[in-house]
Protein backbone atom coordinates (compact mmCIF):
# COMPACT_ATOMS: atom_id res chain seq x y z
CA UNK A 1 200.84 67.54 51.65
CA UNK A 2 200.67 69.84 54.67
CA UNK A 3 198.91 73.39 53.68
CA UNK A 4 200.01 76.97 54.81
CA UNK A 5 197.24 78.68 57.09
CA UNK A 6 196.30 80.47 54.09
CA UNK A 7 195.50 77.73 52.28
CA UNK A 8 193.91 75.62 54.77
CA UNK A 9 191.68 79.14 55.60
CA UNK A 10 190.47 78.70 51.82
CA UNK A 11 189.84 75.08 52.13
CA UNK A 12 186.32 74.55 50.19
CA UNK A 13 184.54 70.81 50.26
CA UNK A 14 183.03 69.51 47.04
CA UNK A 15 179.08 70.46 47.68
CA UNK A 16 178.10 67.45 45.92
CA UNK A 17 179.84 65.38 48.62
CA UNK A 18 178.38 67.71 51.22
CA UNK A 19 174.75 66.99 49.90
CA UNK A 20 175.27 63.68 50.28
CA UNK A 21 176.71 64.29 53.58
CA UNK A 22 173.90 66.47 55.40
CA UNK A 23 170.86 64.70 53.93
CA UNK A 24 170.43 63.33 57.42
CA UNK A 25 172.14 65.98 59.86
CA UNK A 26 170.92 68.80 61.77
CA UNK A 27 171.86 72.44 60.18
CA UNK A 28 171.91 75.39 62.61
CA UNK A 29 170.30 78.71 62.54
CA UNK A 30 171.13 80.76 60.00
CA UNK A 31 174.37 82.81 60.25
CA UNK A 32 176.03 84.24 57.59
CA UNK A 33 178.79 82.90 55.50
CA UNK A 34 181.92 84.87 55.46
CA UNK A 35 183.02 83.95 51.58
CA UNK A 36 179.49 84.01 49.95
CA UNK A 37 177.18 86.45 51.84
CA UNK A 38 174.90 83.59 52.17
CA UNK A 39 172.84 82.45 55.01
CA UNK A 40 173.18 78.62 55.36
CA UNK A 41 176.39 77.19 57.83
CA UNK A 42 176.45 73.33 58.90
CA UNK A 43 177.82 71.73 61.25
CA UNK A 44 179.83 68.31 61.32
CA UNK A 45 180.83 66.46 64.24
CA UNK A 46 183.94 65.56 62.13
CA UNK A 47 184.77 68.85 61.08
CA UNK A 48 185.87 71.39 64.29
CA UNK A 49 184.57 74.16 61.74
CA UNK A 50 181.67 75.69 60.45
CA UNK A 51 180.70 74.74 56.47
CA UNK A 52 178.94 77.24 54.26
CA UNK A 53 176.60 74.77 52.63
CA UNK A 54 176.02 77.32 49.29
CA UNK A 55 179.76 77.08 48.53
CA UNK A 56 181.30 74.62 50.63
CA UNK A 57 183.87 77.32 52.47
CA UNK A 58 185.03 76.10 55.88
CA UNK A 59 185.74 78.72 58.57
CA UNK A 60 188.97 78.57 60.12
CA UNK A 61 192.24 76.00 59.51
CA UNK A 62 193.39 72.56 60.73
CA UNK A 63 190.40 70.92 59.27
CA UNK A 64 190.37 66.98 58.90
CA UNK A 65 187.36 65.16 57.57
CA UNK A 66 188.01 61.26 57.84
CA UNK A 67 183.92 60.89 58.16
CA UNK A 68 183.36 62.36 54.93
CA UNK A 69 185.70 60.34 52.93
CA UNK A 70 183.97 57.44 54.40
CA UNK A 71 180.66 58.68 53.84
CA UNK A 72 181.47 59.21 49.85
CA UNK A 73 182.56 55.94 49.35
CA UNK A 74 179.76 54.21 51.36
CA UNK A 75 177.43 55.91 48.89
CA UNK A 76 177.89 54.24 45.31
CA UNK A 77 175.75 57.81 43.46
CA UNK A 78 178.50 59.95 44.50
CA UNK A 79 181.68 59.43 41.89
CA UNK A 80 185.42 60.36 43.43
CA UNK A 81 186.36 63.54 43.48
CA UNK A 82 189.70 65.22 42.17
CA UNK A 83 192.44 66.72 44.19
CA UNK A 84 190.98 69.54 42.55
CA UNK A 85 187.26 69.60 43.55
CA UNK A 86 188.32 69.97 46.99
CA UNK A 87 190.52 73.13 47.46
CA UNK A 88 190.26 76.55 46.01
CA UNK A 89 193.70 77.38 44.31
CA UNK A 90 195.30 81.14 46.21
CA UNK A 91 198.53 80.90 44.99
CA UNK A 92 200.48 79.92 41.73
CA UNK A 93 202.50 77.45 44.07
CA UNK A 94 199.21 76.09 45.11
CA UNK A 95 198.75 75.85 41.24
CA UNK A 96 201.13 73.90 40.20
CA UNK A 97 201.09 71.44 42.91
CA UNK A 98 197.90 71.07 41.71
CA UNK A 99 198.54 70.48 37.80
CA UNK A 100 201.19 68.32 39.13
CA UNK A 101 198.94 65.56 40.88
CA UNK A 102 196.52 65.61 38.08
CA UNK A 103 198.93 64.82 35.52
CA UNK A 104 200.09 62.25 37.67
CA UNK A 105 196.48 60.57 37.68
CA UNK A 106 195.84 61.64 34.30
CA UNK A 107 198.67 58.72 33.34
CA UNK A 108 198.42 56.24 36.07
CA UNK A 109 196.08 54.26 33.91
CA UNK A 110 198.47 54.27 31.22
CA UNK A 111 201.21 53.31 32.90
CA UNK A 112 199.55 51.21 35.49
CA UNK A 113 200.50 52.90 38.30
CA UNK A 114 199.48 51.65 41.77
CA UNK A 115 198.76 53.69 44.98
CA UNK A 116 201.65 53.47 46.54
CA UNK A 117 203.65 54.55 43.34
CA UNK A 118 201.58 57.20 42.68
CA UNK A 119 202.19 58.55 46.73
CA UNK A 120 205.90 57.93 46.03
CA UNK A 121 205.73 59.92 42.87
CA UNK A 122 204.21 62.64 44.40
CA UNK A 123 206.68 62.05 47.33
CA UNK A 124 209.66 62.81 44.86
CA UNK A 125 208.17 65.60 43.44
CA UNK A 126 207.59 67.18 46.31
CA UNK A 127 211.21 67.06 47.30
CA UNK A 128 212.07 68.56 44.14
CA UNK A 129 209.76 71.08 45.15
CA UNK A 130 211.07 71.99 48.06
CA UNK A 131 214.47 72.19 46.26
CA UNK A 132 213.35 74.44 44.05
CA UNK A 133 214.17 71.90 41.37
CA UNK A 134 210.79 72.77 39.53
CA UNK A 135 211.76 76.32 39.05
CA UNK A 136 211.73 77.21 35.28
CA UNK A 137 210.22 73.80 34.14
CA UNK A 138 207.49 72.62 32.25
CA UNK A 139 205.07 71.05 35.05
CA UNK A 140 204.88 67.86 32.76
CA UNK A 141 208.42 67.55 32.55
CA UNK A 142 208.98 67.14 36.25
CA UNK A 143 206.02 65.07 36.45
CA UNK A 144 207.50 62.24 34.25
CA UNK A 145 210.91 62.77 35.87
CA UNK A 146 208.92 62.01 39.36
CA UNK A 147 207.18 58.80 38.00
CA UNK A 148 210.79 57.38 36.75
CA UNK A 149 212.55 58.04 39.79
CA UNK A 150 209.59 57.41 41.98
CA UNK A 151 208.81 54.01 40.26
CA UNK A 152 212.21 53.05 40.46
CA UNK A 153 212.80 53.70 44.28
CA UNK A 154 209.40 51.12 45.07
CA UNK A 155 211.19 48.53 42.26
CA UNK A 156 208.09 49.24 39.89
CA UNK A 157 210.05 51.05 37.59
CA UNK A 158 208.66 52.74 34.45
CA UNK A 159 211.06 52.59 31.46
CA UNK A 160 211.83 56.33 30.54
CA UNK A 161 211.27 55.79 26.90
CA UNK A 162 207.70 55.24 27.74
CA UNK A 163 206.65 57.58 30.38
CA UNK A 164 207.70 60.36 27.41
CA UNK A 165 205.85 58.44 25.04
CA UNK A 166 203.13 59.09 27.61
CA UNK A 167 203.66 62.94 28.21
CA UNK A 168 204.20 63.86 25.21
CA UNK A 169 207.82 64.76 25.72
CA UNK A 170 211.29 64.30 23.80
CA UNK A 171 213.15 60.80 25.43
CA UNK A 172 216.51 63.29 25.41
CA UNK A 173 215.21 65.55 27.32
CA UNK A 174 213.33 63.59 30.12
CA UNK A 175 216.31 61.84 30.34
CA UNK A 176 218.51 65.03 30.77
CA UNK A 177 215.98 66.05 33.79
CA UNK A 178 216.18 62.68 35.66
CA UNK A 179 220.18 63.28 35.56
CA UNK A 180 219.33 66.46 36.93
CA UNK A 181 216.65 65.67 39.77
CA UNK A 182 219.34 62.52 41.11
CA UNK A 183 221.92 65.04 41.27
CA UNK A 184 220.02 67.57 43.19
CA UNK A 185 218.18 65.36 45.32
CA UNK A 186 220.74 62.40 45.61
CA UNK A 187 218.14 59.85 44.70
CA UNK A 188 216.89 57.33 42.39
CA UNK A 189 220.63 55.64 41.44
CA UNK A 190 219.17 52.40 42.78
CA UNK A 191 220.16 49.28 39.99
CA UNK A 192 217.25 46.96 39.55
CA UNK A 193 217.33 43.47 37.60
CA UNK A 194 215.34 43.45 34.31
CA UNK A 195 212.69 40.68 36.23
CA UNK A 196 211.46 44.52 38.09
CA UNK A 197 210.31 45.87 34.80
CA UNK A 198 208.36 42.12 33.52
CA UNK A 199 204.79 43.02 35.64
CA UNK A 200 204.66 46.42 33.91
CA UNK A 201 205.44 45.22 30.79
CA UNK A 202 203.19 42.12 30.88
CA UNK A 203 200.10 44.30 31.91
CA UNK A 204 201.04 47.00 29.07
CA UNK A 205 201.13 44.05 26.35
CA UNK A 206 197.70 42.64 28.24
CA UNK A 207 199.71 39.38 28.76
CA UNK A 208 198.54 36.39 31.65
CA UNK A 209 200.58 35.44 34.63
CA UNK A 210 201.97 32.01 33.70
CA UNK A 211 204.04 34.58 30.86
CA UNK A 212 205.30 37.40 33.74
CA UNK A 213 206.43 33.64 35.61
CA UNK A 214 208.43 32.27 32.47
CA UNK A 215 210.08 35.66 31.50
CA UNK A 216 211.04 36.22 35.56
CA UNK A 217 212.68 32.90 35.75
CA UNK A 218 214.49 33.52 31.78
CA UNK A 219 216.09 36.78 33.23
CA UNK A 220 217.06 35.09 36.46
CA UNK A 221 218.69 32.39 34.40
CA UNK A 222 220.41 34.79 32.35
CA UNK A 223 221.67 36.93 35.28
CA UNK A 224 223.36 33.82 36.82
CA UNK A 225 224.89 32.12 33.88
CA UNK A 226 226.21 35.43 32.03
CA UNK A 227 226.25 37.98 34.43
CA UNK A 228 229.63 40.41 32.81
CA UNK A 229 227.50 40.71 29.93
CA UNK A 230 224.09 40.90 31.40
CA UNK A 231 225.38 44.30 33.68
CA UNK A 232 225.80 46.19 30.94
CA UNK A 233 222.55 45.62 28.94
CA UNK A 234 219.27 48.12 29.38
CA UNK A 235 217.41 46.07 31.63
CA UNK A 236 214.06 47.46 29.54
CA UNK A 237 215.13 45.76 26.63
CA UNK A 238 216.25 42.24 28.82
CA UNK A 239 212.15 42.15 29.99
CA UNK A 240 211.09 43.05 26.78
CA UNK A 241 212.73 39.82 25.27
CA UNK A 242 212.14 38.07 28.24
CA UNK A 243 208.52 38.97 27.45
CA UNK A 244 208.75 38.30 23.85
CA UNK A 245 210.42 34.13 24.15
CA UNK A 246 208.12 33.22 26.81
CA UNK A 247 205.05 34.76 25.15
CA UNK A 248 205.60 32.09 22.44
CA UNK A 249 203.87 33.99 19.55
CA UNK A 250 201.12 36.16 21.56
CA UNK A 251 203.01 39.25 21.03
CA UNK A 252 205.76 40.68 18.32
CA UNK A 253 208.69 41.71 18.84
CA UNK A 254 207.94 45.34 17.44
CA UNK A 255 205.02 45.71 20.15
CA UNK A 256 207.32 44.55 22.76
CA UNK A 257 209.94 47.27 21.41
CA UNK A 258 207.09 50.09 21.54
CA UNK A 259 206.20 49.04 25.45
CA UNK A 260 209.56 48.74 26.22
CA UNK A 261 210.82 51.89 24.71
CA UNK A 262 213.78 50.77 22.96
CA UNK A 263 214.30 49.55 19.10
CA UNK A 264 212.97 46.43 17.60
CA UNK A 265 216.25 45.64 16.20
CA UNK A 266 217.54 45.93 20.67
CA UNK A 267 214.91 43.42 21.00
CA UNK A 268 216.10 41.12 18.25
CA UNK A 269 220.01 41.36 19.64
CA UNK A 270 218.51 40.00 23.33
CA UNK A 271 216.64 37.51 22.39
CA UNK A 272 219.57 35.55 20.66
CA UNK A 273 221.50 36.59 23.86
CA UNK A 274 218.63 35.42 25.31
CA UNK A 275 218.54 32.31 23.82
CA UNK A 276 221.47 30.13 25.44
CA UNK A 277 220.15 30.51 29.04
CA UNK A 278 218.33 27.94 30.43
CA UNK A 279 216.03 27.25 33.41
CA UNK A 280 213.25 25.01 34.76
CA UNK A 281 209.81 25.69 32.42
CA UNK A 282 206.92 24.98 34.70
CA UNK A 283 205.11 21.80 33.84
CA UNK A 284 202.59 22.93 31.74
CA UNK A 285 199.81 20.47 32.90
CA UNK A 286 200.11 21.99 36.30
């Protein structure tokens, strides 16, 4: 995310990653710091700008530290820092951005969400953003709008049911503001075969490849031989049975329901659709 002047002039460094940073670098003579008062400024030949080492301020904008981010994770003392731990907050804008990308982390171990769907998530609701689609919203509720439309447009999707499960938030009403953010934004429509939503699904029920394989090749099966009806099924509940026949007893069907987000009973009904399509079962000595 690209940051006004303003903000980039406010732009403070963690001090614990500076410490670890400076242990072997030459400070200058003393000058004082404009945001402190104090009396200790650094210099670092991958920052153009002077660093208050009391408070971590840098002088001036435009700053870009590549060397430090290498430098943290080179040392294994120093955890990660947050989004947070990095840059003062000037503005409520600045604030909500802010809330924004650590809700997003707060659930990406939840909902298993990789890098790159976490940068497209953020990528979506920054558009919305810029829209001014956020305006009058509950941070959290554009958030898991983001991670379904986001997860959908990298063909990881995130089943809606659950995302609200994990945020806390009413299915209705998530759903009501994804309706909302493709209409204003003209995005996430994209269709996706149920097979998109068996990796999530198998990592959320803790389940082992050979599983994801068999379930993959049951929808594919079912798509083929019964596609009329197959179109106008929830794809969620498709994996989820999917999931549930080629587990062969490791899971039920109500905790494929709950990962899923639809009913046990929706679960039941595709598994005896599920049952009439057939495909070629890996040898199982292989």
């Amino acid at each position: 995310m690209s940051q006004s002047p303003s903000a980039q002039s406010q732009l403070r460094l963690s001090t614990e990653v500076l410490e670890d940073v400076i242990s072997h670098r030459e400070v200058e003579l003393p000058q004082e710091c404009p945001e402190c008062g104090h009396i200790s400024k650094l210099e670092l030949s991958e920052i153009p700008n002077s660093i208050c080492r009391d408070c971590g301020y840098v002088i001036g904008c435009g700053v870009d530290t590549p060397g430090l981010e290498n430098e943290n994770n080179d040392n294994d003392s120093v955890d990660t820092q947050s989004w947070s731990e990095f840059y003062s907050i000037t503005n409520s804008t600045e604030k909500q951005v802010a809330t924004a990308f650590e809700e997003i982390e707060a659930v990406s171990d939840e909902l298993f969400l990789s890098t790159g769907c976490r940068e497209q998530i953020a990528e979506v609701y920054a558009a919305a953003s810029a829209e001014n689609v956020t305006d009058g919203r509950p941070t959290s509720l554009v958030v898991a709008a983001a991670i379904c439309i986001g997860s959908r447009e990298i063909e990881e999707p995130r089943p809606s049911e659950r995302v609200a499960s994990a945020m806390d938030l009413k299915t209705g009403r998530l759903k009501q503001t994804i309706r909302r953010f493709q209409e204003e934004l003209d995005r996430g429509y994209s269709d996706l075969s149920a097979a998109a939503y068996i990796t999530y699904l198998c990592n959320d029920a803790g389940l082992n490849s050979e599983v994801e394989t068999r379930a993959t090749q049951l929808i594919e099966a079912f798509e083929t031989q019964d596609e009329p009806r197959y179109s106008s099924m929830h794809p969620a509940g498709i994996a989820g049975a999917a999931i549930y026949v080629s587990a062969r007893d490791e899971v039920t069907q109500r905790d494929v329901a709950t990962i899923a987000g639809v009913s046990k009973e929706t679960i039941r009904v595709r598994v005896n659709d599920l049952k009439g399509a057939s495909y070629n079962e890996p040898d199982a000595s292989e």
